[in-house]
Protein backbone atom coordinates (compact mmCIF):
# COMPACT_ATOMS: atom_id res chain seq x y z
CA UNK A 1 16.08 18.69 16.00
CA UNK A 2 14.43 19.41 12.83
CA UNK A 3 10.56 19.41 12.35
CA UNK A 4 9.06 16.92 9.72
CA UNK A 5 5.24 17.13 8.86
CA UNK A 6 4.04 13.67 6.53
CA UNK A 7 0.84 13.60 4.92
CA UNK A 8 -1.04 10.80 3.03
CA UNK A 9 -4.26 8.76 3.57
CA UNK A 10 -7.09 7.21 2.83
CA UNK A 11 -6.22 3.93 2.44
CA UNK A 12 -3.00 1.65 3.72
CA UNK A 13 -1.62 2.06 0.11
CA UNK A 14 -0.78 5.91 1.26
CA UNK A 15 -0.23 5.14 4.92
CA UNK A 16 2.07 1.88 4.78
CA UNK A 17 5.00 3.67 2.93
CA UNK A 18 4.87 6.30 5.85
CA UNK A 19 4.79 3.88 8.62
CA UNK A 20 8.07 2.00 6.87
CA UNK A 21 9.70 5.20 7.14
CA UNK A 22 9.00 6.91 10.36
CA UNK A 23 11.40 4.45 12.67
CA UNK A 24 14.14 5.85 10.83
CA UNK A 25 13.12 9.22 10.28
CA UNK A 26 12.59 9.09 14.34
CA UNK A 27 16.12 9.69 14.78
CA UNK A 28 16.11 12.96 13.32
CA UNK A 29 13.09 14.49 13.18
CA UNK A 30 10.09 15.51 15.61
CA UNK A 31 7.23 14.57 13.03
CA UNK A 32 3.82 15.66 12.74
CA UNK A 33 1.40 13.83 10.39
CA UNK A 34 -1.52 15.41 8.74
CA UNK A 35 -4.57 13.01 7.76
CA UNK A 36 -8.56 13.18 7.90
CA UNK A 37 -10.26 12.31 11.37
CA UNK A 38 -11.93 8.83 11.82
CA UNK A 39 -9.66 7.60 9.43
CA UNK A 40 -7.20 5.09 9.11
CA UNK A 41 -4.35 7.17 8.96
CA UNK A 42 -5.67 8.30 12.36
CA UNK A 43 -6.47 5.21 13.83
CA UNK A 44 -2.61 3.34 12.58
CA UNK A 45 -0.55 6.96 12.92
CA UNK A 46 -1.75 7.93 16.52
CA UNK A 47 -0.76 4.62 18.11
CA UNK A 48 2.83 5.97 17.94
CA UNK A 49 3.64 8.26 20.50
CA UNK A 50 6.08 9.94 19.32
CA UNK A 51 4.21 11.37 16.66
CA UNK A 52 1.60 13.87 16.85
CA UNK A 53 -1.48 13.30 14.64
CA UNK A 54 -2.97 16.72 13.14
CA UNK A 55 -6.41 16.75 11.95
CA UNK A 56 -7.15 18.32 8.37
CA UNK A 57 -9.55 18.81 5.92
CA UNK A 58 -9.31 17.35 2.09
CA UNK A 59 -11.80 16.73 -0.79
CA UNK A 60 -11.71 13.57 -2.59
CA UNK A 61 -11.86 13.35 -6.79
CA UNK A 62 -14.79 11.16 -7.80
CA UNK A 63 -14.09 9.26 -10.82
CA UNK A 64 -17.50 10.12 -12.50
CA UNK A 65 -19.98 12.28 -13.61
CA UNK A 66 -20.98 14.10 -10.22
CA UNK A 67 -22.17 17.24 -9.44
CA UNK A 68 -19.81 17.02 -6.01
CA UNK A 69 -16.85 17.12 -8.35
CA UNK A 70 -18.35 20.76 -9.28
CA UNK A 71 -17.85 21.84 -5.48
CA UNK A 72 -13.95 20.37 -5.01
CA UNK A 73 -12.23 23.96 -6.26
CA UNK A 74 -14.06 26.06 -3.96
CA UNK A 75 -13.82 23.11 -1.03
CA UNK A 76 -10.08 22.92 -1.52
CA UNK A 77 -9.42 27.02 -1.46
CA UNK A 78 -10.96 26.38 2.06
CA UNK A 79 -9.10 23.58 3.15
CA UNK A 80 -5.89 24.64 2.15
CA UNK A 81 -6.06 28.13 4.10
CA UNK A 82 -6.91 25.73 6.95
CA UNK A 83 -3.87 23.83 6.57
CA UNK A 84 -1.78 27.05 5.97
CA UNK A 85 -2.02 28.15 9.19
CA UNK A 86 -1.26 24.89 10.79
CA UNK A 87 1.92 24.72 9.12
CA UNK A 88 2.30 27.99 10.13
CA UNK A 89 2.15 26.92 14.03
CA UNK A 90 4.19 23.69 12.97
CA UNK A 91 6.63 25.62 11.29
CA UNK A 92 7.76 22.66 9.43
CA UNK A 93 11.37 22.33 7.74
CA UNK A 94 10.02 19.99 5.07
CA UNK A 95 7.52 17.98 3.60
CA UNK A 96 6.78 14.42 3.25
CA UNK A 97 3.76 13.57 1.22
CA UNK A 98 2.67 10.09 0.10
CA UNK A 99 0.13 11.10 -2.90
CA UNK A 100 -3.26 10.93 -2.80
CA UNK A 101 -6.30 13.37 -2.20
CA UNK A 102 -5.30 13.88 1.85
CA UNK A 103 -1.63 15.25 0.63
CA UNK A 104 -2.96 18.08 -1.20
CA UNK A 105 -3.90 20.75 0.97
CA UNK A 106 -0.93 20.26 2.66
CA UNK A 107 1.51 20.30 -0.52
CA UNK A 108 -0.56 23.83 -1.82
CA UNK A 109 -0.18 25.11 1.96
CA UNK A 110 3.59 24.45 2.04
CA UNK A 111 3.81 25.51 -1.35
CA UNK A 112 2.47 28.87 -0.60
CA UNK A 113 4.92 28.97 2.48
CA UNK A 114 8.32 28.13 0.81
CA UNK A 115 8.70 24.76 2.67
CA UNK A 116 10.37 21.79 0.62
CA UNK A 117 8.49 19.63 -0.46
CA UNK A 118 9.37 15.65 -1.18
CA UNK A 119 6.72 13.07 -2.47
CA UNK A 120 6.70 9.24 -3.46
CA UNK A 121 4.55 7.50 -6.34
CA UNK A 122 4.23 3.87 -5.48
CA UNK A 123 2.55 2.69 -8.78
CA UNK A 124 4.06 2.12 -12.22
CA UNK A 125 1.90 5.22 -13.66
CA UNK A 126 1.57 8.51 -11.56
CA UNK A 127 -2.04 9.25 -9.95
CA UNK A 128 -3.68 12.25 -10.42
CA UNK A 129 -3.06 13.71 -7.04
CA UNK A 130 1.24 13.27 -7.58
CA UNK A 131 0.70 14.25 -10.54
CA UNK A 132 -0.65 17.62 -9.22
CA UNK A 133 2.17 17.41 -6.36
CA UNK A 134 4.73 16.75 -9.10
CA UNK A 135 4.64 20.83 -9.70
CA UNK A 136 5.76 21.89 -6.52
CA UNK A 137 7.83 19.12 -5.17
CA UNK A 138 11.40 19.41 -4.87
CA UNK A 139 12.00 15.55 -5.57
CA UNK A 140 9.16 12.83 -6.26
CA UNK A 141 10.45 9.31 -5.25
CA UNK A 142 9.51 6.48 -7.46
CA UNK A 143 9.11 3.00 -7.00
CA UNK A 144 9.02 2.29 -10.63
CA UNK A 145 12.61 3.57 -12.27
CA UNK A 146 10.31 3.80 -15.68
CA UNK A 147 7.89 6.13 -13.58
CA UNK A 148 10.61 8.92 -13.43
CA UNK A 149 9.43 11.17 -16.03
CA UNK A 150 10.77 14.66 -14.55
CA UNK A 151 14.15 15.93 -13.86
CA UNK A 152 12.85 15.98 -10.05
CA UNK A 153 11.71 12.20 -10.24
CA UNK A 154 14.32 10.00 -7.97
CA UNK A 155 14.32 6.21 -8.58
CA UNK A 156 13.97 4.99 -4.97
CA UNK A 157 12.21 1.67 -5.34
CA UNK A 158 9.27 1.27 -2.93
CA UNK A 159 9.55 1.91 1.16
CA UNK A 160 9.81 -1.64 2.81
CA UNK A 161 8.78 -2.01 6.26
CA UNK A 162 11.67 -3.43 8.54
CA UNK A 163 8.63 -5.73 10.64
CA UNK A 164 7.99 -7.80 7.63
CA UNK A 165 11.09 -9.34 8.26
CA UNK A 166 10.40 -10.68 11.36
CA UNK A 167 7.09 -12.43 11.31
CA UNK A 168 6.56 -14.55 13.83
CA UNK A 169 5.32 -18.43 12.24
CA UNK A 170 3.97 -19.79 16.03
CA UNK A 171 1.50 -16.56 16.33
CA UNK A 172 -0.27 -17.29 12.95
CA UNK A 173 -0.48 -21.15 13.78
CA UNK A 174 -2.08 -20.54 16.81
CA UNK A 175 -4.75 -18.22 15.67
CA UNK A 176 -5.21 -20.43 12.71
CA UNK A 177 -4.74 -24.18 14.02
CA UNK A 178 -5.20 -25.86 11.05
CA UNK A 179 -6.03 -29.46 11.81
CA UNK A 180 -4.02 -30.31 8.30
CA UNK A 181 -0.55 -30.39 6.98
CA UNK A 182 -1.73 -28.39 3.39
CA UNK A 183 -0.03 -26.11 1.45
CA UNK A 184 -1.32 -22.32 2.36
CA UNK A 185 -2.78 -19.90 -0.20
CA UNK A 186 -3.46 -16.55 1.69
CA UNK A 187 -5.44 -14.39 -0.41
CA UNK A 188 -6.18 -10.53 0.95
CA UNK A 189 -7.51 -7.19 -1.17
CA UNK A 190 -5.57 -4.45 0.39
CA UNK A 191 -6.72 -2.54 4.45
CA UNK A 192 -10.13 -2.24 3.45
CA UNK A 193 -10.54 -5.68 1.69
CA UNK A 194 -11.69 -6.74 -1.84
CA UNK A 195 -15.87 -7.28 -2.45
CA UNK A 196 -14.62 -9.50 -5.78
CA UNK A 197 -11.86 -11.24 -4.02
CA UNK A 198 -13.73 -12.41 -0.90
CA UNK A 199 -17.21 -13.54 -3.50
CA UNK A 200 -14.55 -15.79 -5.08
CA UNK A 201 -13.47 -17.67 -1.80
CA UNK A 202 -16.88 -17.74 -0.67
CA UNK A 203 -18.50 -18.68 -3.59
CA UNK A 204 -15.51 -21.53 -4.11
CA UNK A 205 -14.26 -22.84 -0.71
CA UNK A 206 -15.59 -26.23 -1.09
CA UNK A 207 -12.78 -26.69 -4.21
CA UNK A 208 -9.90 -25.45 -2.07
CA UNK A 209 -10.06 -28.79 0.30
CA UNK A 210 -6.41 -29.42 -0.82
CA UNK A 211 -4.90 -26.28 0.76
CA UNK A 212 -5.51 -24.42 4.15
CA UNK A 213 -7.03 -21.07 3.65
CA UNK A 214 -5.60 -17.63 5.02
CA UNK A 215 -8.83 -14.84 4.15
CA UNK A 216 -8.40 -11.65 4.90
CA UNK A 217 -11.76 -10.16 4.34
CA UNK A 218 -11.11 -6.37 4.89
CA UNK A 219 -12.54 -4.45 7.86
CA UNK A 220 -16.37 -4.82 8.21
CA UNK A 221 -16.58 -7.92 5.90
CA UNK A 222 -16.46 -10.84 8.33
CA UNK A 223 -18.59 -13.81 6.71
CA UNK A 224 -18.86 -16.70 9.43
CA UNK A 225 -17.28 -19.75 7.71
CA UNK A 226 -16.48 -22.88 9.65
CA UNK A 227 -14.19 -25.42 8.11
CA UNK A 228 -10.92 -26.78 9.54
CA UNK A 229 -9.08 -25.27 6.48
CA UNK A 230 -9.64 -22.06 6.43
CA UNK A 231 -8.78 -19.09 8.65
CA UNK A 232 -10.81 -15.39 8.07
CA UNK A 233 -9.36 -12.29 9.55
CA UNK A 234 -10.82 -8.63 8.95
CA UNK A 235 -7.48 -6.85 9.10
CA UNK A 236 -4.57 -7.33 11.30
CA UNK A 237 -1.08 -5.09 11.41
CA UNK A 238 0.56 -8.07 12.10
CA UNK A 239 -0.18 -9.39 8.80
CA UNK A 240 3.20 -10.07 8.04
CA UNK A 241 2.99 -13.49 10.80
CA UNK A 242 1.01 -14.63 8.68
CA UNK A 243 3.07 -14.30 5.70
CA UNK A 244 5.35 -16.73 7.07
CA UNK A 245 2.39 -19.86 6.88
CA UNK A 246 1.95 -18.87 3.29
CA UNK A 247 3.27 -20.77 0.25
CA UNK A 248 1.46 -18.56 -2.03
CA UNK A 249 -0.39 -15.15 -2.04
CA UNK A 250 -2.89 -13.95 -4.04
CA UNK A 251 -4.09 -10.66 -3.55
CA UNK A 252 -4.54 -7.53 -5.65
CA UNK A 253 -1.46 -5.44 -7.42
CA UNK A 254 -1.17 -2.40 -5.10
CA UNK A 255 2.32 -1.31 -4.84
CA UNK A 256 3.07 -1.60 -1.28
CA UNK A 257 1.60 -5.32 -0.65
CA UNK A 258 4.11 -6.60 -4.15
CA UNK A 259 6.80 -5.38 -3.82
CA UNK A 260 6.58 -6.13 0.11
CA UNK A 261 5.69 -10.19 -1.67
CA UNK A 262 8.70 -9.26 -3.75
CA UNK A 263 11.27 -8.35 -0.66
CA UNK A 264 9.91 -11.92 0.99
CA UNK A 265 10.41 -14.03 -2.11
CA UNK A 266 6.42 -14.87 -2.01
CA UNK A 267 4.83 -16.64 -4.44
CA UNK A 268 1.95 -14.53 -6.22
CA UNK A 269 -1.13 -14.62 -8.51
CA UNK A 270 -2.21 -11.32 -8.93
CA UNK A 271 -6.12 -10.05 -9.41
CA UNK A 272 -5.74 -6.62 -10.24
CA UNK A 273 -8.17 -4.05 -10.25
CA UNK A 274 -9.84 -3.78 -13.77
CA UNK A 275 -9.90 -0.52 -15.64
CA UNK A 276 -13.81 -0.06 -14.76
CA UNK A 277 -12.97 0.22 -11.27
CA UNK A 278 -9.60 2.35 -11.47
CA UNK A 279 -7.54 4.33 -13.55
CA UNK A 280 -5.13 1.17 -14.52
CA UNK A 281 -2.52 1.53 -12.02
CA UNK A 282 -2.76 -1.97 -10.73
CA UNK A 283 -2.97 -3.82 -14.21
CA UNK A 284 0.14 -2.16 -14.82
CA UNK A 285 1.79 -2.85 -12.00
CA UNK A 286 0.86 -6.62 -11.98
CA UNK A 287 2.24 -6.75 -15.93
CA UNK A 288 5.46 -5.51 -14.95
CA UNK A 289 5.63 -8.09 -12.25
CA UNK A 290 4.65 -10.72 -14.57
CA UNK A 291 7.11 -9.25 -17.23
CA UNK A 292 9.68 -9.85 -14.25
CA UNK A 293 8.82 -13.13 -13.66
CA UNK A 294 8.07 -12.31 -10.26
CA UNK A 295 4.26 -12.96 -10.50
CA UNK A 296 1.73 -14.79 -12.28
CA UNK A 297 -1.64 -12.44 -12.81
CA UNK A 298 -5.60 -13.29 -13.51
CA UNK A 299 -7.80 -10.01 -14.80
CA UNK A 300 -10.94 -10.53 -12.71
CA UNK A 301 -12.91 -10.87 -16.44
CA UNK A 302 -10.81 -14.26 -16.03
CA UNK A 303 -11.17 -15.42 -12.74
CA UNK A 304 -12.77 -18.83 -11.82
CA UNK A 305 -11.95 -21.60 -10.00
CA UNK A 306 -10.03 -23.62 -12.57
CA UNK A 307 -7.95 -20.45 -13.83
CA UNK A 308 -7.33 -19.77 -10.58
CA UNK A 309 -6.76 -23.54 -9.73
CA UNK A 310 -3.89 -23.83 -13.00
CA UNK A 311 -1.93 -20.44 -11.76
CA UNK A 312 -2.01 -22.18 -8.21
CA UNK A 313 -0.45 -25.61 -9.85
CA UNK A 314 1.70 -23.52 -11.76
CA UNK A 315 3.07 -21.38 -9.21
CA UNK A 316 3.97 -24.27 -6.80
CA UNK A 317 5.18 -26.17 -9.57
CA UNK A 318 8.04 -23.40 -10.57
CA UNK A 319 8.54 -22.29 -7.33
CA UNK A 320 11.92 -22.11 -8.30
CA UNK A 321 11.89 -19.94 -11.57
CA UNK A 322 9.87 -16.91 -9.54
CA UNK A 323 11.89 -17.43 -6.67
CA UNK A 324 14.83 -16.96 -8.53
CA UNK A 325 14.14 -14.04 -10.59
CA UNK A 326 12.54 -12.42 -7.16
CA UNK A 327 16.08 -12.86 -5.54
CA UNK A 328 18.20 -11.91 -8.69
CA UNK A 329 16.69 -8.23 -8.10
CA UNK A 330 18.88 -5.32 -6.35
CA UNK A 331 18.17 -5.15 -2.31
CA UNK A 332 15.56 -2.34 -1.63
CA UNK A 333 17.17 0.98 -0.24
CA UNK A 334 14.24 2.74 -0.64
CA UNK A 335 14.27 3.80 3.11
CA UNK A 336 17.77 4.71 3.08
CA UNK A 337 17.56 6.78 0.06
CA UNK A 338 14.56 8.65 1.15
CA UNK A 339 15.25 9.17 4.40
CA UNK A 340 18.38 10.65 3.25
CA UNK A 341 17.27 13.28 1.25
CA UNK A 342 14.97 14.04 4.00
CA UNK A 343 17.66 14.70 6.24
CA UNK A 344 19.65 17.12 4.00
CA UNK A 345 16.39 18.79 3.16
């Protein structure tokens, strides 16, 4: 059996993509996954048995003036000859890294070591980290077909988890236990939650008494709220249950969480992460949705209630038209084609 080390962290935009892949990649691989300790990587990844969770090093980029940033070169020479002779025990016979600051001193290590190396960008524009991985992988996987802009890009589409298929209505009704009949808008902001987000439910509950309420707050954030509408979870793996009470989602426009909305035919309004807070990734990808006609977006310089209240109307109101244009895409065979090339690595 061939040896597989994956890499990618930080947050469940890097991790969720891995954790689609790994039932399939199972089969034929014993895998090893590299990721920071006390992280969330660590804490989802090492709950699978099968796969043994490797402790590294990484430095992340801070997007601002900071002496810190001064520090990274010498920080990642160091963490890279860490990870060197890991792979070196490992003795991998390829590469799977997800992006972000946590793949690095893995891709440099393998780099340095002659192992293939195979990468996925999940947004519409490349981050600065795949952008670095770009020049020494052997393929980069995009979910995006206008991302490819390399003669190693591969148009995958975006790694789908098989469990969001099989949410389970009866286990969200029962944690929820609505008293009402109402439609459901669940609104989340990504594994570690959305500050912005959650201030706009808070600040506005009192105007959603004609829907039930599905929060997810993020981990940490839990805000005591009692009203027979509304339902506030920190974080939960199952979240995909929960997708089956909902009649519309609004949430930010990380890749993973839309086009996993996409693959379910769920309604969305998307509030993106502005420009001040990123590098524009999510605008982006929420404007090609909304190009699509698969979503409906608000900019957060936009959002109040009666915005938010009109996309809501709006949404339910043309259920059909999104629906429609969500189910006249291509089925996703981004596993498939991934885990393929993996194979004949």
């Amino acid at each position: 059996m061939k040896t597989l080390v994956m890499t990618g962290g930080g947050t469940g935009g890097h991790i969720i993509p891995n954790l689609a892949l790994i039932p399939e990649l199972k089969k034929d691989f014993k895998i090893y996954y590299l990721g920071e300790e006390n992280s969330l990587e660590q804490e989802l990844i090492s709950k699978d048995k099968d796969i043994t969770f490797v402790v590294i090093q990484a430095v992340k980029f801070v997007r601002k003036l900071t002496f810190k940033n001064l520090l990274i070169p010498f920080k990642m020479i160091k963490y890279i000859k860490q990870t060197k002779k890991i792979l070196q025990e490992i003795k991998p016979d390829v590469i799977f890294a997800k992006g972000g600051y946590v793949s690095l001193p893995a891709v440099y290590a393998a780099s340095k070591l002659k192992i293939p190396i195979y990468s996925h960008e999940s947004d519409y524009s490349m981050g600065l980290a795949n952008r670095l991985i770009l020049r020494k992988a052997k393929i980069m996987f995009t979910s995006f077909r206008d991302t490819c802009i390399s003669n190693k890009c591969v148009y995958s589409g975006s790694p789908i988890r098989e469990k969001i298929f099989t949410g389970n209505k009866e286990i969200a009704e029962k944690h929820c236990n609505f008293t009402h009949k109402l439609p459901v808008i669940m609104f989340f902001g990504g594994s570690l939650g959305s500050k912005n987000i959650n201030k706009f439910v808070f600040e506005n509950i009192d105007k959603f008494d004609d829907f039930n309420i599905i929060h997810f707050v993020g981990k940490g954030n839990s805000t005591p709220l009692n009203r027979s509408n509304y339902c506030q979870i920190e974080f939960a793996e199952n979240i995909y249950d929960y997708f089956t009470l909902a009649d519309i989602v609004s949430c930010r426009a990380g890749a993973n969480s839309i086009f996993e909305l996409l693959a379910l035919r769920k309604l969305m309004v998307l509030i993106p992460l502005s420009r001040e807070q990123s590098r524009g990734d999510q605008l982006q990808n929420a404007q090609v949705f909304k190009k699509e006609g698969f979503a409906q977006i608000i900019e957060e310089k936009d959002l109040n209630i009666e915005n938010f209240l009109k996309k809501i109307e709006n949404g339910l109101k043309n259920r059909f038209y999104y629906v429609n244009n969500m189910k006249k895409t291509v089925p996703n065979t981004a596993n498939k084609t991934i885990c393929n090339y993996l194979r004949r690595a």
